[in-house]
Protein backbone atom coordinates (compact mmCIF):
# COMPACT_ATOMS: atom_id res chain seq x y z
CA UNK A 1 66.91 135.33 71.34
CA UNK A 2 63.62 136.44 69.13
CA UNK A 3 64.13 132.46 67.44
CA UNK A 4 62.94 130.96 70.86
CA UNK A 5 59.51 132.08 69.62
CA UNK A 6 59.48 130.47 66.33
CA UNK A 7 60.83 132.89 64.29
CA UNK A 8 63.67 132.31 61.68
CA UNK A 9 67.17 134.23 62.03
CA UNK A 10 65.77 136.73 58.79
CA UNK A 11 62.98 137.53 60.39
CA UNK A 12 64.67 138.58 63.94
CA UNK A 13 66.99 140.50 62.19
CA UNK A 14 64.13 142.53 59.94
CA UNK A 15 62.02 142.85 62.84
CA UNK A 16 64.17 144.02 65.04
CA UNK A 17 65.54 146.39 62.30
CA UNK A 18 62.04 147.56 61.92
CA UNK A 19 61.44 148.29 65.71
CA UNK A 20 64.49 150.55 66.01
CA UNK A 21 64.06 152.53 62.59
CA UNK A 22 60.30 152.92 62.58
CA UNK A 23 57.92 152.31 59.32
CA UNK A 24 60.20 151.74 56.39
CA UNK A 25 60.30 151.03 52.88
CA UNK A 26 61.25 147.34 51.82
CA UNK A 27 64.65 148.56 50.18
CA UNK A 28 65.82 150.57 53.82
CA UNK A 29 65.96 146.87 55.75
CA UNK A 30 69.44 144.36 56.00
CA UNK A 31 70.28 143.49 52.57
CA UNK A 32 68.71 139.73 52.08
CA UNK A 33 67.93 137.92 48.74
CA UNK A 34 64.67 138.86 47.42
CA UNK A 35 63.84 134.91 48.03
CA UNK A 36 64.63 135.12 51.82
CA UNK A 37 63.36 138.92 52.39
CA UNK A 38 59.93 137.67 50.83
CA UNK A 39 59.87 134.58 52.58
CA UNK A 40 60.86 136.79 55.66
CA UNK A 41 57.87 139.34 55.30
CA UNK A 42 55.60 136.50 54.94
CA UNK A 43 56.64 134.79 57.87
CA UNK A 44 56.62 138.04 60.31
CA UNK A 45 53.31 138.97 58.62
CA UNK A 46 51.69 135.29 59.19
CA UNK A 47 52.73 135.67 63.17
CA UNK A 48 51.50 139.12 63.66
CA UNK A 49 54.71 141.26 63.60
CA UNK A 50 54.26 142.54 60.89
CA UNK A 51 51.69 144.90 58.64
CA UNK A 52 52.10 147.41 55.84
CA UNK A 53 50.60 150.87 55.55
CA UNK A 54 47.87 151.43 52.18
CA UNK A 55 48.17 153.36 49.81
CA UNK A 56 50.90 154.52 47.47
CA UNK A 57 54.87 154.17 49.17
CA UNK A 58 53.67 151.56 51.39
CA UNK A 59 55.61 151.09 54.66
CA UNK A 60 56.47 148.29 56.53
CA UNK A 61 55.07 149.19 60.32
CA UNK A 62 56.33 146.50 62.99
CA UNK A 63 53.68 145.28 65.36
CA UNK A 64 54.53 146.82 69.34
CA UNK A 65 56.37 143.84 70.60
CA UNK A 66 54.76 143.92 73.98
CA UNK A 67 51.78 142.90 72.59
CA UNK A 68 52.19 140.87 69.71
CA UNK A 69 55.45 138.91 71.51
CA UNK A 70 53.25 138.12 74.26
CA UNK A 71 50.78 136.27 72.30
CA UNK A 72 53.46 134.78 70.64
CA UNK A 73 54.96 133.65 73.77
CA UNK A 74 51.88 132.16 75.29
CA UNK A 75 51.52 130.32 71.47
CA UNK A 76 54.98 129.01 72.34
CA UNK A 77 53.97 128.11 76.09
CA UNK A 78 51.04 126.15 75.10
CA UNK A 79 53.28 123.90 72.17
CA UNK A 80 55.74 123.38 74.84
CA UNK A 81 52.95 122.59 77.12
CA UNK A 82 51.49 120.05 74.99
CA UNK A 83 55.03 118.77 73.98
CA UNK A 84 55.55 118.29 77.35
CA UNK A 85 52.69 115.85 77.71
CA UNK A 86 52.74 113.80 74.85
CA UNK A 87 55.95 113.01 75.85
CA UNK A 88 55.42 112.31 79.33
CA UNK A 89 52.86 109.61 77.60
CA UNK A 90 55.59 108.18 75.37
CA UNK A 91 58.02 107.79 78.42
CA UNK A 92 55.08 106.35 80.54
CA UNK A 93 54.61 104.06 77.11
CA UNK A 94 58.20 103.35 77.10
CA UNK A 95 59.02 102.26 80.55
CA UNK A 96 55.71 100.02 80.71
CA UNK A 97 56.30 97.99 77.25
CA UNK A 98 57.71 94.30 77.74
CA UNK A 99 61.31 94.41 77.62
CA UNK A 100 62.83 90.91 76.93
CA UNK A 101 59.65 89.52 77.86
CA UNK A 102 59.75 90.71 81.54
CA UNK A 103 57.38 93.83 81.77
CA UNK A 104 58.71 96.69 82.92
CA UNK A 105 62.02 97.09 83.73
CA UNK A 106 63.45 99.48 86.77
CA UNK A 107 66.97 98.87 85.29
CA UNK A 108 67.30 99.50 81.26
CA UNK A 109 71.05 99.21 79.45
CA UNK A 110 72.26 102.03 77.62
CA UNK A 111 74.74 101.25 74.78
CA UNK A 112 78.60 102.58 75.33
CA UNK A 113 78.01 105.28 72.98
CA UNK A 114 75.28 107.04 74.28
CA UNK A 115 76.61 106.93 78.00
CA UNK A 116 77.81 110.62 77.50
CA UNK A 117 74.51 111.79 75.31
CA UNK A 118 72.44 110.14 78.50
CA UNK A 119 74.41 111.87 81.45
CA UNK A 120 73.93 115.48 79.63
CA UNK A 121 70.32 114.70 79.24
CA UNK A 122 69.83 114.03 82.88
CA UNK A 123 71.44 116.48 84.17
CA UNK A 124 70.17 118.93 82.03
CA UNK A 125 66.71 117.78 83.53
CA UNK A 126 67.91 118.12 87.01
CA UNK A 127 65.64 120.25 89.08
CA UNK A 128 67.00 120.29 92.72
CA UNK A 129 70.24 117.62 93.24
CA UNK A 130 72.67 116.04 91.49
CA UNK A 131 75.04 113.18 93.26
CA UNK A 132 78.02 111.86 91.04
CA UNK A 133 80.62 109.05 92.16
CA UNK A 134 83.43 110.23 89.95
CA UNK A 135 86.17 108.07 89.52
CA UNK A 136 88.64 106.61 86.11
CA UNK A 137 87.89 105.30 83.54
CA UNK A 138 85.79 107.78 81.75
CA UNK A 139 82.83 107.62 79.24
CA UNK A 140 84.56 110.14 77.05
CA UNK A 141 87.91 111.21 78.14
CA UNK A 142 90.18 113.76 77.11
CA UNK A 143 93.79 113.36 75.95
CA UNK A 144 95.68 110.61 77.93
CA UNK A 145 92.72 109.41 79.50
CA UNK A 146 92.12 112.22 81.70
CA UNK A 147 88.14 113.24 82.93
CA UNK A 148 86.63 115.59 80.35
CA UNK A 149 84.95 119.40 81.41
CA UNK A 150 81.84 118.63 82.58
CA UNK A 151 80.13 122.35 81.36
CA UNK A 152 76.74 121.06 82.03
CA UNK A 153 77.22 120.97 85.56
CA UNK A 154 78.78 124.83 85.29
CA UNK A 155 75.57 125.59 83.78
CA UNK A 156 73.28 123.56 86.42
CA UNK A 157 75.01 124.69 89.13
CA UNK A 158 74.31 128.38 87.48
CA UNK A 159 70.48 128.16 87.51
CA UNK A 160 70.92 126.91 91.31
CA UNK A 161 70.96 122.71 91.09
CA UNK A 162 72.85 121.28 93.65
CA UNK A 163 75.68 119.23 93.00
CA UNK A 164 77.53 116.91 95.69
CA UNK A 165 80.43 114.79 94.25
CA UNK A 166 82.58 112.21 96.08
CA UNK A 167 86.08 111.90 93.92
CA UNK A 168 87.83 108.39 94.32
CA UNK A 169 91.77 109.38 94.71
CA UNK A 170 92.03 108.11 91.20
CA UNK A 171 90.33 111.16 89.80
CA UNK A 172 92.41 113.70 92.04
CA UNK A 173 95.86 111.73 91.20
CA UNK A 174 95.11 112.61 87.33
CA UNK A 175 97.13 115.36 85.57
CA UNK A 176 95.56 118.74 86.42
CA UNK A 177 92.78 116.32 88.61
CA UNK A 178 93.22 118.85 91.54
CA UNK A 179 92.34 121.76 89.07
CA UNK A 180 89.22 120.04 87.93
CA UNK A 181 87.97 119.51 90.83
CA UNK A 182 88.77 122.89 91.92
CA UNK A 183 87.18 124.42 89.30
CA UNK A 184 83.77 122.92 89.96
CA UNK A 185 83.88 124.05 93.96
CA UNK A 186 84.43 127.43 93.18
CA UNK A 187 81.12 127.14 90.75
CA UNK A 188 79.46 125.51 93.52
CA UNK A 189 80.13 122.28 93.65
CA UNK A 190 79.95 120.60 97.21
CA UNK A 191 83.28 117.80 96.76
CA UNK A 192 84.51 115.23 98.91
CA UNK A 193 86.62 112.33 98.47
CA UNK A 194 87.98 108.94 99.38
CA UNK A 195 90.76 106.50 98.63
CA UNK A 196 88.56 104.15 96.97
CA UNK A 197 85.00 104.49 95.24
CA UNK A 198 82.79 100.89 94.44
CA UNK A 199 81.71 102.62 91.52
CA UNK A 200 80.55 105.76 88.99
CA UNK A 201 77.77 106.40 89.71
CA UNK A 202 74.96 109.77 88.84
CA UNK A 203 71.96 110.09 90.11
CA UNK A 204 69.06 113.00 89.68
CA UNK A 205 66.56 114.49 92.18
CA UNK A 206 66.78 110.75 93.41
CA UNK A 207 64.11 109.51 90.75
CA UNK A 208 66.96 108.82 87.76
CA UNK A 209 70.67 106.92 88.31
CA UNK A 210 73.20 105.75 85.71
CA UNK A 211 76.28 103.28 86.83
CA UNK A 212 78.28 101.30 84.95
CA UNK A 213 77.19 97.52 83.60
CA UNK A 214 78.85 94.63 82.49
CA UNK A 215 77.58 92.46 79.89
CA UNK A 216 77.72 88.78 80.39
CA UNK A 217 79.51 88.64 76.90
CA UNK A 218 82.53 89.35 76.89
CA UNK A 219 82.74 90.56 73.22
CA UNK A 220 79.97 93.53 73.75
CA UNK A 221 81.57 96.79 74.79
CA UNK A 222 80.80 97.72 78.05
CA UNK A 223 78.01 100.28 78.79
CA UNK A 224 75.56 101.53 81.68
CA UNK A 225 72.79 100.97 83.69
CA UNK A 226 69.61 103.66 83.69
CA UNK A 227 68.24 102.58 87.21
CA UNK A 228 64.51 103.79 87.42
CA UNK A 229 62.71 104.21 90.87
CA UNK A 230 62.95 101.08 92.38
CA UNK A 231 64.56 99.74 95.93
CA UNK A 232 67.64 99.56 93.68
CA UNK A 233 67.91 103.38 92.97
CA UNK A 234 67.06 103.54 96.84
CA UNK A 235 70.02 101.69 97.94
CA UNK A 236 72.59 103.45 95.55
CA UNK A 237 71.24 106.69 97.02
CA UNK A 238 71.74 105.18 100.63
CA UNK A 239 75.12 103.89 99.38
CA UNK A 240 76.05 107.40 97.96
CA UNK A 241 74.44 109.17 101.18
CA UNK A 242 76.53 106.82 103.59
CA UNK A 243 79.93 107.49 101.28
CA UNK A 244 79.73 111.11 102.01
CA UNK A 245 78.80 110.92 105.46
CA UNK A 246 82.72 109.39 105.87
CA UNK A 247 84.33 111.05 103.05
CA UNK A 248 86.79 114.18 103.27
CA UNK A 249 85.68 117.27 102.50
CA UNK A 250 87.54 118.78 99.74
CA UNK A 251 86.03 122.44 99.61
CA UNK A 252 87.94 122.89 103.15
CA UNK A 253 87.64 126.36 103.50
CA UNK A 254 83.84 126.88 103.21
CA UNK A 255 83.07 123.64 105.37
CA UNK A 256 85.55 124.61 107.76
CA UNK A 257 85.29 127.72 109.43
CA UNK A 258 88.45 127.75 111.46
CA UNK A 259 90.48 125.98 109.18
CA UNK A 260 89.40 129.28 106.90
CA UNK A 261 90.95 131.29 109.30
CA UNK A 262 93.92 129.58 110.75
CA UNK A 263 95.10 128.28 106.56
CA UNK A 264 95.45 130.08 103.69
CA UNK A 265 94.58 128.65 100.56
CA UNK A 266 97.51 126.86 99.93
CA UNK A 267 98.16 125.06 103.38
CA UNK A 268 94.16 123.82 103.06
CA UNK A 269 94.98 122.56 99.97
CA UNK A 270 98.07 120.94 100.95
CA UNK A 271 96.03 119.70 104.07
CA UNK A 272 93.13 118.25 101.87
CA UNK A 273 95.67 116.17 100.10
CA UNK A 274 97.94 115.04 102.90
CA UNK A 275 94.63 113.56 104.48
CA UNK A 276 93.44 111.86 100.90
CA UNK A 277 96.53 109.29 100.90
CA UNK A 278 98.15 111.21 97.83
CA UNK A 279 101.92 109.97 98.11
CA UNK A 280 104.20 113.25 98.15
CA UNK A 281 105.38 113.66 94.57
CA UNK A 282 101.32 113.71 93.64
CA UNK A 283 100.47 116.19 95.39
CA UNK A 284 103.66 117.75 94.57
CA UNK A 285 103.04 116.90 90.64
CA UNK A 286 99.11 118.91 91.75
CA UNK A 287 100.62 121.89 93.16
CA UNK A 288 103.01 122.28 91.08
CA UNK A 289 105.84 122.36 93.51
CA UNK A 290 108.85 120.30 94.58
CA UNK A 291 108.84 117.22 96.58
CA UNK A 292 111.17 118.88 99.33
CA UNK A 293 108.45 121.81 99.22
CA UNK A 294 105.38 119.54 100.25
CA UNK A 295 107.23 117.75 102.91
CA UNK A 296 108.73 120.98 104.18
CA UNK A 297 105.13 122.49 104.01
CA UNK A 298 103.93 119.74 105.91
CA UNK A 299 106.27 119.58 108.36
CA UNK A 300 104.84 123.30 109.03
CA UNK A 301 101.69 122.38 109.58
CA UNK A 302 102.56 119.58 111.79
CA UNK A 303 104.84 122.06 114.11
CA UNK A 304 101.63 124.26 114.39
CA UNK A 305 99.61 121.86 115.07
CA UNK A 306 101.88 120.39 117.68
CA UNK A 307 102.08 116.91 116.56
CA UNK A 308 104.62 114.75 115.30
CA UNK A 309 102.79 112.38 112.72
CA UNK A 310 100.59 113.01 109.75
CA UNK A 311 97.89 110.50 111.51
CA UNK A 312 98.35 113.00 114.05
CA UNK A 313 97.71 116.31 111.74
CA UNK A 314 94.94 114.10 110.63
CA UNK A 315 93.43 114.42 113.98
CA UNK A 316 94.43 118.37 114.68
CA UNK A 317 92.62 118.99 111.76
CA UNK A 318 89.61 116.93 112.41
CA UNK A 319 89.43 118.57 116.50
CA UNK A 320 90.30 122.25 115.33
CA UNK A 321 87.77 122.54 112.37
CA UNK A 322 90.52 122.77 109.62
CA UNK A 323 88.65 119.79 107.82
CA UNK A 324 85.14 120.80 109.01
CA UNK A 325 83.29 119.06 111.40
CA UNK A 326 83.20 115.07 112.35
CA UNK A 327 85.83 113.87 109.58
CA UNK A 328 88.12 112.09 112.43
CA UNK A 329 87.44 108.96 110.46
CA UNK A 330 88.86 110.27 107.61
CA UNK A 331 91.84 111.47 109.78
CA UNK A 332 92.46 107.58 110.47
CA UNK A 333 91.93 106.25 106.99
CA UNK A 334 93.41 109.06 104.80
CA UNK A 335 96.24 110.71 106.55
CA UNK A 336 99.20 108.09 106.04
CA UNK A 337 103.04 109.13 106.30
CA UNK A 338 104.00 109.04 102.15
């Protein structure tokens, strides 16, 4: 951790041997190439850490590090600081230069293979919300096409960013989809979905988006869209904002209260797929079960909920909070008989 000050891994490791054993001789520290332990001493000396005793059998004494690490930390502060600027003037430089002879753009195209590099980056620069349209085919997918771990968000969602994601069936129909998605609710993530998404689409803290684009030529490979704070990135956020008003929820059991306590997890589950359109042998091939098992487990559900149709259930669930609140429209769109 001692590097995020600006000090090399040698000289961590001799300062910190130095803290715990006291003043000590050069020839007591970790064994290091007389190159690297000189180049080491130097370096701890040159930032304060460091000073040696006079005299004959001179010692090595390490500086306390509550007071020489905190004026290395504010050193550290202040570069950052200043980094911080000058590159807040280069991006200011950057979005204002002509761009094909049209000033500046809101809407800049970002090459296929940087997609994935330019998602991390903006989420890793998220500072209150997140809002992804997730949906096939991906940037960078795993083997067979399927949606690769998206760890940035694990760590995002760690240091309290929110994240709401609406999933186009698509996504949840994939192999191991439903554990995905699963994965990020129980780090946080608030999900949703619906049959059919108009696009992929991430925005951040509503001042950054990234969607697909097509060139006009056919022979360029296709890449994406970096939308900058214009009426455009105001629509997609309206279009994103009106998506999830209508979408399913699929964290069931936190949204819905009384579906927590009337389902376990398995019939929510089964409940959140029923309503998303999956045909039985998906959401079979999801829960790892049997066909027979997900009709016979729906059929339960249906006998509690007294109805005889899953448009029905679709309703039951919508009334009796099993779905959370207000998602009857999704009760008439998703909840088909498969």
């Amino acid at each position: 951790m001692l590097e995020a000050l600006g000090l090399t891994d040698d000289e961590a490791e001799i300062y910190v041997a130095l803290v715990r054993s006291g003043p000590s001789r050069a020839d007591s520290l970790p064994a290091l190439p007389e190159q690297r332990m000189s180049a080491a001493l130097e370096g701890l000396a040159q930032k304060g850490l460091l000073t040696r005793s006079a005299g004959p059998g001179s010692q090595l004494i390490a500086s306390p590090p509550d007071i020489a690490g905190e004026v290395l930390l504010l050193r550290r502060m202040q570069e950052l600081h200043l980094a911080r600027a000058a590159m807040g003037r280069l991006t200011d430089e950057y979005r204002s230069s002509p761009k094909d002879g049209r000033g500046r753009a809101s809407v800049e195209f970002t090459d296929s293979a940087a997609v994935t590099q330019r998602a991390e980056q903006m989420q890793r620069g998220a500072h209150t919300e997140v809002l992804i349209f997730d949906m096939p085919p991906y940037a960078s997918p795993s083997e067979g096409g399927t949606a690769p771990n998206n760890r940035t968000e694990l760590e995002r969602l760690a240091s309290g960013v929110r994240y709401r994601t609406v999933y186009d069936r698509q996504a949840i129909e994939q192999p191991d989809g439903l554990d995905r998605i699963r994965w990020y609710i129980d780090a946080g993530e608030q999900a949703r979905a619906v049959p059919r998404l108009p696009l992929k689409m991430l925005i951040v803290d509503g001042k950054l988006g990234i969607v697909p684009a097509l060139p006009a030529d056919p022979d360029r490979s296709e890449g994406s869209a970096l939308i900058h704070p214009s009426p455009l990135l105001d629509g997609l956020i309206g279009l994103f904002e009106l998506t999830w008003s209508t979408a399913l929820p699929l964290d069931v059991i936190s949204e819905g209260d009384a579906g927590g306590r009337e389902l376990d997890d398995t019939e929510a589950w089964l409940l959140t797929l029923l309503l998303s359109g999956l045909t039985d042998e998906v959401i079979a091939r999801q829960m790892g079960v049997g066909r027979r098992t997900v009709l016979r487990r729906a059929r339960n559900l249906m006998d509690r909920a007294g109805v005889v149709t899953r448009m029905q259930l679709g309703w039951h669930a919508a009334q009796h909070g099993w779905i959370g609140s207000g998602r009857a429209g999704w009760a008439r769109r998703g909840a088909s008989n498969t």
